[in-house]
Structure formats: C-alpha cells, structure tokens
Protein backbone atom coordinates (compact mmCIF):
# COMPACT_ATOMS: atom_id res chain seq x y z
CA UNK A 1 -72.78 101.46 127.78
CA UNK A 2 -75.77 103.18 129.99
CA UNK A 3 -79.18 101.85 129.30
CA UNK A 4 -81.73 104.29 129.46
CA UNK A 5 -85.35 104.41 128.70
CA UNK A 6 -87.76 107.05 127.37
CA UNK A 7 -91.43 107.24 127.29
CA UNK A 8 -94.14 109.42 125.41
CA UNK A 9 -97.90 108.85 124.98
CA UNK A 10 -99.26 110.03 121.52
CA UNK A 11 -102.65 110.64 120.22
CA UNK A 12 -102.76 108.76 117.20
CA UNK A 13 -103.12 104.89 116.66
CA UNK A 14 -100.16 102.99 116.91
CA UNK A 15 -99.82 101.81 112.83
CA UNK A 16 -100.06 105.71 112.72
CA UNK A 17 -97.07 106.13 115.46
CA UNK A 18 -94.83 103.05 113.57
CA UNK A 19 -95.38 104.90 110.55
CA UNK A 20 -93.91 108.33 111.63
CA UNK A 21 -91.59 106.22 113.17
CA UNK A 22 -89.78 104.31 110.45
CA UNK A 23 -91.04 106.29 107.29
CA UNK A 24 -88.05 108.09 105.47
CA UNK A 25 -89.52 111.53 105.19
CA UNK A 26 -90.45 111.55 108.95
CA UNK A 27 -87.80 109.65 110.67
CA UNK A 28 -85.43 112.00 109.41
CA UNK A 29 -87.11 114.36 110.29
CA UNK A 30 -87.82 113.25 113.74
CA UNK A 31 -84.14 111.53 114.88
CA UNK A 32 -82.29 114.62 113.48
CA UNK A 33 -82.51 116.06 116.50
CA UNK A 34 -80.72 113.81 118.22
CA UNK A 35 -78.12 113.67 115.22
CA UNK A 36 -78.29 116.11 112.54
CA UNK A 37 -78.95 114.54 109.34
CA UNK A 38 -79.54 110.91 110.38
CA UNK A 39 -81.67 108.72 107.41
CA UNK A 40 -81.38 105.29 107.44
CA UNK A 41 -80.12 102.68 104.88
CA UNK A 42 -81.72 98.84 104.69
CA UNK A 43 -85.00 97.37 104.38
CA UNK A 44 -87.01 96.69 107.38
CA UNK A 45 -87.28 93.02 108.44
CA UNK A 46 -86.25 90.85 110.33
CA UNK A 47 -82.91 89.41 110.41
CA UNK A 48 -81.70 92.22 107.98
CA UNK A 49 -79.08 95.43 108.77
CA UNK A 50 -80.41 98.17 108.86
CA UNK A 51 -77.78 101.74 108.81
CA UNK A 52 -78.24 104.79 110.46
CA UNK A 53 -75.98 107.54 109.44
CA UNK A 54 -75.55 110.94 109.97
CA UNK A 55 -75.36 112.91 106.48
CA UNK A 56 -73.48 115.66 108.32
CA UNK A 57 -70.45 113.53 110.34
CA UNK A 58 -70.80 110.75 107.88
CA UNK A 59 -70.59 108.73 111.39
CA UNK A 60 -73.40 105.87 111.97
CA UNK A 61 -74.21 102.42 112.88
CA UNK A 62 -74.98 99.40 111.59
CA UNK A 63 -77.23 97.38 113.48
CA UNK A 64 -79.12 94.39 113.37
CA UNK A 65 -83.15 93.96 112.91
CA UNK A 66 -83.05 91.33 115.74
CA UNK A 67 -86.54 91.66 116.22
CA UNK A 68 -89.89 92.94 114.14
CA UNK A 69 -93.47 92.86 115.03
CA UNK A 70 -94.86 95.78 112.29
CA UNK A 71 -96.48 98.03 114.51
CA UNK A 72 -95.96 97.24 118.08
CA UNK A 73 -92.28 96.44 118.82
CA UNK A 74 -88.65 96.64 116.81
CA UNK A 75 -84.96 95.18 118.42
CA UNK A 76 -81.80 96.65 116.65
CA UNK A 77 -78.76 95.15 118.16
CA UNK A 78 -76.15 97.37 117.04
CA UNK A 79 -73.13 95.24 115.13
CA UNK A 80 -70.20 97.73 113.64
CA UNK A 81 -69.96 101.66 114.23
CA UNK A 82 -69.06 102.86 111.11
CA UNK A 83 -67.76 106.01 109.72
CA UNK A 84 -67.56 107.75 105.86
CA UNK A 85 -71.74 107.02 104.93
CA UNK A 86 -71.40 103.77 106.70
CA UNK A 87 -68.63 102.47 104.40
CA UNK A 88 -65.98 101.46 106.35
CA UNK A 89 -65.69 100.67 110.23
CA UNK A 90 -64.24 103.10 113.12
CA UNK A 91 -63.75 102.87 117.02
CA UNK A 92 -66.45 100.29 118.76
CA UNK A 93 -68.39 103.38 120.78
CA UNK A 94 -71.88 101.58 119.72
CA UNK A 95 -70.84 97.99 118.75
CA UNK A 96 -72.93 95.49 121.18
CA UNK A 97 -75.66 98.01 121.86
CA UNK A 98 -79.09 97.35 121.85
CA UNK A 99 -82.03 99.91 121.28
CA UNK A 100 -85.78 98.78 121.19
CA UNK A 101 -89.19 100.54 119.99
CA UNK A 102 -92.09 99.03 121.95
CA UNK A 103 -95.58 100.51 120.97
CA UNK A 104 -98.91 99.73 122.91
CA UNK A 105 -102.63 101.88 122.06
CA UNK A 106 -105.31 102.09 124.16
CA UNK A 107 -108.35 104.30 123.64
CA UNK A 108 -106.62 105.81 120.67
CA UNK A 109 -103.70 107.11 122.34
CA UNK A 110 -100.19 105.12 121.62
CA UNK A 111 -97.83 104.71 124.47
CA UNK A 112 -94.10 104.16 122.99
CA UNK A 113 -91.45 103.18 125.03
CA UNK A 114 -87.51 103.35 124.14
CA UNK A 115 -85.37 101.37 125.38
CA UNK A 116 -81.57 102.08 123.98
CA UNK A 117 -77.87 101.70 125.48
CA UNK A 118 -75.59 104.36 124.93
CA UNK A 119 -71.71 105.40 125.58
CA UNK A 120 -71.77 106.97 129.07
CA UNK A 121 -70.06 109.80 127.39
CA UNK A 122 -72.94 110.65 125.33
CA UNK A 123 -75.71 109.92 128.44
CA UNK A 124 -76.45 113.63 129.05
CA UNK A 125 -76.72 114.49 125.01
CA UNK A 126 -79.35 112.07 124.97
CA UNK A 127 -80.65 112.86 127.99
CA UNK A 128 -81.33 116.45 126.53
CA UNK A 129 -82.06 115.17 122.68
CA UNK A 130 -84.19 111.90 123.12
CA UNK A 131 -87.18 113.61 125.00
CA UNK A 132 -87.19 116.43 122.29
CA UNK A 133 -87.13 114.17 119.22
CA UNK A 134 -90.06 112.32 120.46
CA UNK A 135 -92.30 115.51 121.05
CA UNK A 136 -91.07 115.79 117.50
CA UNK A 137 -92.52 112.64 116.55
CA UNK A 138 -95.66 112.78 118.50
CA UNK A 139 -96.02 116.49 116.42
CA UNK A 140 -95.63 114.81 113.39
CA UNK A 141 -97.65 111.66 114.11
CA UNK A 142 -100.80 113.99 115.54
CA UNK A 143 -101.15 115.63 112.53
C-alpha cells in the first residue's frame, strides 16, 4: 500500500462540504470519477461497515467506520475487498487500508484533507482521479 494525501479548499461551510460528501445523490456523483458507479451501502456511525461498490465491476470494499466526528473528520479502515455487489470476498488488494476525511472551515471556506492508502499499482490512477473528483465535489458543494 502507498499512502497518499490530497487537499482542496472549498467555499462553503464545512456541514455543507460533509454533506456533499457522504449524501447518496452527491457522493455518487462525486467518487464516480474515481470508480464509475461507486454508491455506498451501510449507515454512517461509528463502529459500523460501511460498503463501497462499484455498480459497473461489481468490485468494492468493505471497510470499517473506525472513526466519526459528523462534520469535521471520518476513519474507514478497510476490512475485506469484495467482489459481485459486495457479496462475497476476492483477492486482499485493499484489505488493511486506511482512508480518512478531515474537514476544518475558516472564514467560510472548508479545507478537506484526504488521507487514503492505496495498491501501488493503482498510485498513478488516483493520482490522475482523486484531484478531479474533489473539484467535483467542491462544484457540487458551491452550489
């Protein structure tokens, strides 16, 4: 695994930002560009699993909420890769992961910062992807 990080300031408050974030409509909207079709499966709290699967590969994740603080930070520590809408499990590519959502506001602008560990073979994919989903988000979020 590579850990990388990625960074984008965004004119909104952050409950604003957490919302575009983690609401269906928009975080589908938003992480499909990293991988086409991704929703997510689970409730949001603490201590629950939480899926993330691609509607298109039927490849995803399941991952652990090991962390929650609504609006300002989220830990998923990814637990089982998973393939077939998250039904059964395939090869460990993501298993023992982590990948963290870390918001801070000041003056109305919301810095986020991700933090997320990924299979060298994918580094430059996200490399390209990441950066584009978030000036997704911060599209979505600013309106």
């Amino acid at each position: 695994m590579k850990a990388i990080q990625f960074s984008i300031d965004i004119n909104a408050s952050k409950e604003r930002v957490w919302a575009t974030l983690w609401d269906d409509i928009t975080f589908r909207e938003w992480s499909s560009i990293i991988d086409e079709g991704t929703y997510m499966k689970g409730v949001m709290k603490e201590g629950n699993e939480i899926q993330f699967i691609s509607s298109v590969s039927e490849y995803g994740v399941t991952s652990l909420i090991e962390k929650l603080n609504t609006n300002e930070f989220i830990l998923f520590r990814h637990g089982a890769d998973t393939k077939e809408s998250g039904q059964q499990e395939r090869e460990k590519e993501w298993t023992g992961g982590a990948e963290s959502y870390s918001l801070t506001e000041k003056d109305g602008v919301t810095t986020l910062i991700v933090n997320t560990d990924v299979p060298e073979e994918q580094e430059n994919t996200f490399l390209i992807r990441f950066p584009r989903a978030l000036e997704r988000l911060k599209t979505l979020a600013e309106k």
